[in-house]
N, C-alpha and C. Protein backbone atom coordinates (compact mmCIF):
# COMPACT_ATOMS: atom_id res chain seq x y z
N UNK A 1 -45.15 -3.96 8.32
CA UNK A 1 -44.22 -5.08 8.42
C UNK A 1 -42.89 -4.79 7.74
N UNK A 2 -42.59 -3.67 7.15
CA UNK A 2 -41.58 -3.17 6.51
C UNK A 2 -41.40 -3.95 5.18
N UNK A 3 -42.40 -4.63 4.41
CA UNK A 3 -42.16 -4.80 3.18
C UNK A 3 -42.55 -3.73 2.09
N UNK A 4 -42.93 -2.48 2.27
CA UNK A 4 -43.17 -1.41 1.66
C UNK A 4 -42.21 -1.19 1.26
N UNK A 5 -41.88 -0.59 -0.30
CA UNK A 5 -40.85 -0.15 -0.97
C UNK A 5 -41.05 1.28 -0.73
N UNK A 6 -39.51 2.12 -0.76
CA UNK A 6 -39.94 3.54 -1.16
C UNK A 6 -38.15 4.02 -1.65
N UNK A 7 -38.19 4.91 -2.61
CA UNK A 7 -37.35 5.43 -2.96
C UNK A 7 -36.54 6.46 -2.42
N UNK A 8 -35.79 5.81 -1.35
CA UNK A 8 -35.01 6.97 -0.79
C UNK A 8 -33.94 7.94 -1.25
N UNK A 9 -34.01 9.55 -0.82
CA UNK A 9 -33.05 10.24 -1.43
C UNK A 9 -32.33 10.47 0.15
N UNK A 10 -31.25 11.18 -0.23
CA UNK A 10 -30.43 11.37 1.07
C UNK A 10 -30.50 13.23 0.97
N UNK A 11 -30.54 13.88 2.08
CA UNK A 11 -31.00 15.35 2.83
C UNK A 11 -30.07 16.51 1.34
N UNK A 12 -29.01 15.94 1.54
CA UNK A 12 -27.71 15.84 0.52
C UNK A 12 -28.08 16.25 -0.51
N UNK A 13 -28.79 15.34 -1.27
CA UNK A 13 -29.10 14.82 -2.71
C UNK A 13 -30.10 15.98 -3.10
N UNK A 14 -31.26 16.09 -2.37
CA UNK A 14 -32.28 17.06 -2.12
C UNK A 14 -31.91 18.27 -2.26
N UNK A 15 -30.72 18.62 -1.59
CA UNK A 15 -30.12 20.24 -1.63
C UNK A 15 -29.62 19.98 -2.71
N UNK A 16 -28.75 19.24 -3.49
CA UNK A 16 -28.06 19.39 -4.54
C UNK A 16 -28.78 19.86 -5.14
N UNK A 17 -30.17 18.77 -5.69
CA UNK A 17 -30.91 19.04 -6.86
C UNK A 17 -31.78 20.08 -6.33
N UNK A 18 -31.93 20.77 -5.95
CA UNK A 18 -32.73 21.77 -5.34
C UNK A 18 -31.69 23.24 -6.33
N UNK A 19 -30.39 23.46 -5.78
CA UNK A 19 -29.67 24.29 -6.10
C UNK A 19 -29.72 24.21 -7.48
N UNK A 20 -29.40 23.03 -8.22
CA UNK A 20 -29.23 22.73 -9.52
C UNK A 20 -30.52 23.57 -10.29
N UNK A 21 -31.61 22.95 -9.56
CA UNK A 21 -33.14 23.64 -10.80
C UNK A 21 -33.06 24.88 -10.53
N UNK A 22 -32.42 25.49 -9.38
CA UNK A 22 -32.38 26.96 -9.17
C UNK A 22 -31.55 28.09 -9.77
N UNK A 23 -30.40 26.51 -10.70
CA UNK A 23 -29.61 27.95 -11.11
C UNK A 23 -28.83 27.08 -12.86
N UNK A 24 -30.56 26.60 -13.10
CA UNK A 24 -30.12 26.14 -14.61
C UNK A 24 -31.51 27.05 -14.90
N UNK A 25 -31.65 26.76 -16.33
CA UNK A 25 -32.50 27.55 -17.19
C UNK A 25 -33.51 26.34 -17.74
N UNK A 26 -33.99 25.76 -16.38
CA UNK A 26 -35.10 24.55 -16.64
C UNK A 26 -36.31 25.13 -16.62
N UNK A 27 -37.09 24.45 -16.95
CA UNK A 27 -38.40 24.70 -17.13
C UNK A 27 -39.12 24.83 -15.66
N UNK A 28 -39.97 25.91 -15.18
CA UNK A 28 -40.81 25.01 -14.23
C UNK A 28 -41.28 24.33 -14.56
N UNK A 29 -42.30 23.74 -12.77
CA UNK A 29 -42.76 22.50 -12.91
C UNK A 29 -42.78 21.79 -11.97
N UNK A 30 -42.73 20.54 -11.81
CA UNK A 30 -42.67 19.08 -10.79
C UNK A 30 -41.67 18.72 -11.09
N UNK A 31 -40.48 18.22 -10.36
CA UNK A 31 -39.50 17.15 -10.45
C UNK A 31 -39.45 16.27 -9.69
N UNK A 32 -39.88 15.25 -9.82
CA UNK A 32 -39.72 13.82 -8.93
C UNK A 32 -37.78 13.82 -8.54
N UNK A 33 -37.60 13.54 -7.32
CA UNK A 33 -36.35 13.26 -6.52
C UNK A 33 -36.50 11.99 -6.32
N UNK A 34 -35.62 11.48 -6.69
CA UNK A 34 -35.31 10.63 -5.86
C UNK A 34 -33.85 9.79 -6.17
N UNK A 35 -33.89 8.05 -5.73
CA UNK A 35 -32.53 7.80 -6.42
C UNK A 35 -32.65 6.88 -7.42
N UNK A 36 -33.60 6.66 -7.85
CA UNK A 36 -33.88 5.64 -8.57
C UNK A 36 -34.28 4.23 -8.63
N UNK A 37 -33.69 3.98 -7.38
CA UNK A 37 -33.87 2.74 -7.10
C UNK A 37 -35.05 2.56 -5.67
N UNK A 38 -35.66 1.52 -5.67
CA UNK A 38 -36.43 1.19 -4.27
C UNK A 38 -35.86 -0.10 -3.56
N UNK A 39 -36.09 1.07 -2.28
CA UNK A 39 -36.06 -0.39 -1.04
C UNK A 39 -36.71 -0.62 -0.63
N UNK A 40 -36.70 -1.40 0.48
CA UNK A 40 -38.20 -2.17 1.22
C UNK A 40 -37.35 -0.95 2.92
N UNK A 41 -38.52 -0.52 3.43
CA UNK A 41 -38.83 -0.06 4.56
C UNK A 41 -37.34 -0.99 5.73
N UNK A 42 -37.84 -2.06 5.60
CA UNK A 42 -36.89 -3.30 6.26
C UNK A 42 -35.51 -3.37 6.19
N UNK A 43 -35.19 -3.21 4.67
CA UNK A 43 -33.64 -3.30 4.46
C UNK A 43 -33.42 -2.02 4.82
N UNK A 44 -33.85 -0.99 4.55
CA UNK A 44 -33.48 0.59 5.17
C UNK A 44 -32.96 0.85 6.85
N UNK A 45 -33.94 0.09 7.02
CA UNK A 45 -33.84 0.13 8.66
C UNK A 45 -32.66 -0.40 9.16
N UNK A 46 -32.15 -1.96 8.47
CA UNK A 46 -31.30 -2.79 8.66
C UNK A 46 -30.06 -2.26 8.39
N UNK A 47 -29.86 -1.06 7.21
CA UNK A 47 -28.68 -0.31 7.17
C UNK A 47 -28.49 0.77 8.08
N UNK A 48 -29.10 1.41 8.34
CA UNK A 48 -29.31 2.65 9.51
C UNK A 48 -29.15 1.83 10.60
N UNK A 49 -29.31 0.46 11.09
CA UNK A 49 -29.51 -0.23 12.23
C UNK A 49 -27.54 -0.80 12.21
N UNK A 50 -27.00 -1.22 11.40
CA UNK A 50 -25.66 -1.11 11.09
C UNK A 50 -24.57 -0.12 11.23
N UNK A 51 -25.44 1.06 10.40
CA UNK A 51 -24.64 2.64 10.83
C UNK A 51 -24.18 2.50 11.92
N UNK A 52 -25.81 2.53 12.70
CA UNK A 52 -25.55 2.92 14.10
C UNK A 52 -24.91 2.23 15.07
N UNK A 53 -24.79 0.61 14.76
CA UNK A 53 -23.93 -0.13 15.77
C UNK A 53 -22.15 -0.05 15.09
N UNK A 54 -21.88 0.96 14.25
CA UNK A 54 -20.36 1.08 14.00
C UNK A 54 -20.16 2.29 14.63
N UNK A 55 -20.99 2.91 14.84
CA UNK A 55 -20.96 4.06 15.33
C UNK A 55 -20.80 4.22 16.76
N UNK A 56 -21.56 3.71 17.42
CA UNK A 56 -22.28 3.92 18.85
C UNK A 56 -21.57 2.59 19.57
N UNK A 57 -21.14 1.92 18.54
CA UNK A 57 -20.27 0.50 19.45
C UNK A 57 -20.87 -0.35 19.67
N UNK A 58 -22.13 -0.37 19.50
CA UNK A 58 -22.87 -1.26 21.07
C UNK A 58 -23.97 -1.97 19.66
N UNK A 59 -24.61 -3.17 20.57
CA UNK A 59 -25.77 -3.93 19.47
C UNK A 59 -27.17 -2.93 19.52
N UNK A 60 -27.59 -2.92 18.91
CA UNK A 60 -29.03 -2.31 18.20
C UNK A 60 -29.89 -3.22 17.63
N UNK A 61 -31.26 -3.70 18.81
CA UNK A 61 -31.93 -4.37 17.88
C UNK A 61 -33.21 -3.85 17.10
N UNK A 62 -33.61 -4.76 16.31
CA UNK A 62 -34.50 -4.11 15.39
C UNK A 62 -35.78 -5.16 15.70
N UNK A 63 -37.33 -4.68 15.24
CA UNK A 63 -38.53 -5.73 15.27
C UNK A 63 -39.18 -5.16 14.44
N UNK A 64 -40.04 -6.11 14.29
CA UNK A 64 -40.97 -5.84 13.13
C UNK A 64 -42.45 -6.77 13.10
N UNK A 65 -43.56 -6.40 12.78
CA UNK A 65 -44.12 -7.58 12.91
C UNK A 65 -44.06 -8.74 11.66
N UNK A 66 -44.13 -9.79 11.69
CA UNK A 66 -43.91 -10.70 10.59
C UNK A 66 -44.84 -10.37 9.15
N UNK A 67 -44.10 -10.43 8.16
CA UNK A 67 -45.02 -10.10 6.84
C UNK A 67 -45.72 -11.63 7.09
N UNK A 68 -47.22 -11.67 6.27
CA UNK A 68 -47.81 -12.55 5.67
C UNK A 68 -46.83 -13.47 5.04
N UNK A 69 -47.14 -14.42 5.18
CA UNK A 69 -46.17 -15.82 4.37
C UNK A 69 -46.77 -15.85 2.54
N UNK A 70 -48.05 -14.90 2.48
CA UNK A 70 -48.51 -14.33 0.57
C UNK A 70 -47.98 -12.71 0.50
N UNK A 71 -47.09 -12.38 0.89
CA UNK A 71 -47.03 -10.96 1.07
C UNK A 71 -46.26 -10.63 -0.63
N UNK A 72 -47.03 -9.93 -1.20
CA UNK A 72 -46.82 -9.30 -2.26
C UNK A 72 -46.20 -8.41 -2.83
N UNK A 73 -45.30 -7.65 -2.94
CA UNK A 73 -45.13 -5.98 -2.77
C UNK A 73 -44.82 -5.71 -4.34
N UNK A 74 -45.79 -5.05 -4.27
CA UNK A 74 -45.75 -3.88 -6.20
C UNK A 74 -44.37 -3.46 -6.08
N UNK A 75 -44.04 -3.55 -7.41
CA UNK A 75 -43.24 -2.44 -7.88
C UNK A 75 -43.30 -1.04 -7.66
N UNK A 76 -41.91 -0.42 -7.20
CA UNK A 76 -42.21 1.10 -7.27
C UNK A 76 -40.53 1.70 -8.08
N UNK A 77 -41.61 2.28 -8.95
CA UNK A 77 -40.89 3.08 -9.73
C UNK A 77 -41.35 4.33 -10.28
N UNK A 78 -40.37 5.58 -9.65
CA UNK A 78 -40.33 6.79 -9.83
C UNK A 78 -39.53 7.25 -10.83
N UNK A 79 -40.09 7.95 -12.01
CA UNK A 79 -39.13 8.47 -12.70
C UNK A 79 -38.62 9.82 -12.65
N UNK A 80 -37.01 9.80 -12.67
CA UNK A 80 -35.86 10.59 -12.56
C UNK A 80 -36.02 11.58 -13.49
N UNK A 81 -35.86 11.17 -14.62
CA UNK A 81 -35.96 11.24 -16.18
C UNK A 81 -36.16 13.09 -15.96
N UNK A 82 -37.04 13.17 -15.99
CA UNK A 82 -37.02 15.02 -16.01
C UNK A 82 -36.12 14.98 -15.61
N UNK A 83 -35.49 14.95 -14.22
CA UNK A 83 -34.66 16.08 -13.67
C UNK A 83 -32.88 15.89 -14.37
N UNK A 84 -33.26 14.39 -14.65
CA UNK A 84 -31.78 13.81 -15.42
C UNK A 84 -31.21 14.53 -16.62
N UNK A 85 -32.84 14.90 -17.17
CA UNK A 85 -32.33 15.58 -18.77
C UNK A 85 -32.15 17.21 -18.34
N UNK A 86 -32.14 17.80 -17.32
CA UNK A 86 -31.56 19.13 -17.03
C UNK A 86 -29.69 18.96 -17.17
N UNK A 87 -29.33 17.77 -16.91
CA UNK A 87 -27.80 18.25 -16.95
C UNK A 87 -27.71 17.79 -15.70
């Protein structure tokens, strides 16, 4: 129903920090990517669904099936924190 949160990074962001751990004197390891913040599946769509009608000119619609009227959604939070304290 697109109330799922997830922390999007952009293709961009990924190469940056990719290059970055490759050419600092970090530790291996795991580094969580991301941007810090979460969206819902829904609002993501709704911006990409915007992009594309400034882009392409034309209307773009979007569907979804209806969330539950108790629909809940956890918190999601990924921490940055390692990769932040590289510099």
């Amino acid at each position: 129903d697109g109330t799922q949160l997830r922390d999007f990074i952009t293709l961009e962001d990924v190469c940056r920090a990719t290059a970055h751990l490759l050419n600092t004197e970090s530790e291996s390891g795991i580094y969580n990517l991301g941007s810090g913040n979460s969206t819902s599946i829904w609002e993501m769509a709704k911006r990409v669904q915007q992009r594309a009608e400034l882009y392409l000119q034309k209307n773009i619609s979007l569907s979804r099936k209806q969330p539950p009227e108790t629909t809940q959604t956890d918190q999601l939070t990924i921490s940055i924190a390692r990769l932040l304290n590289t510099g």
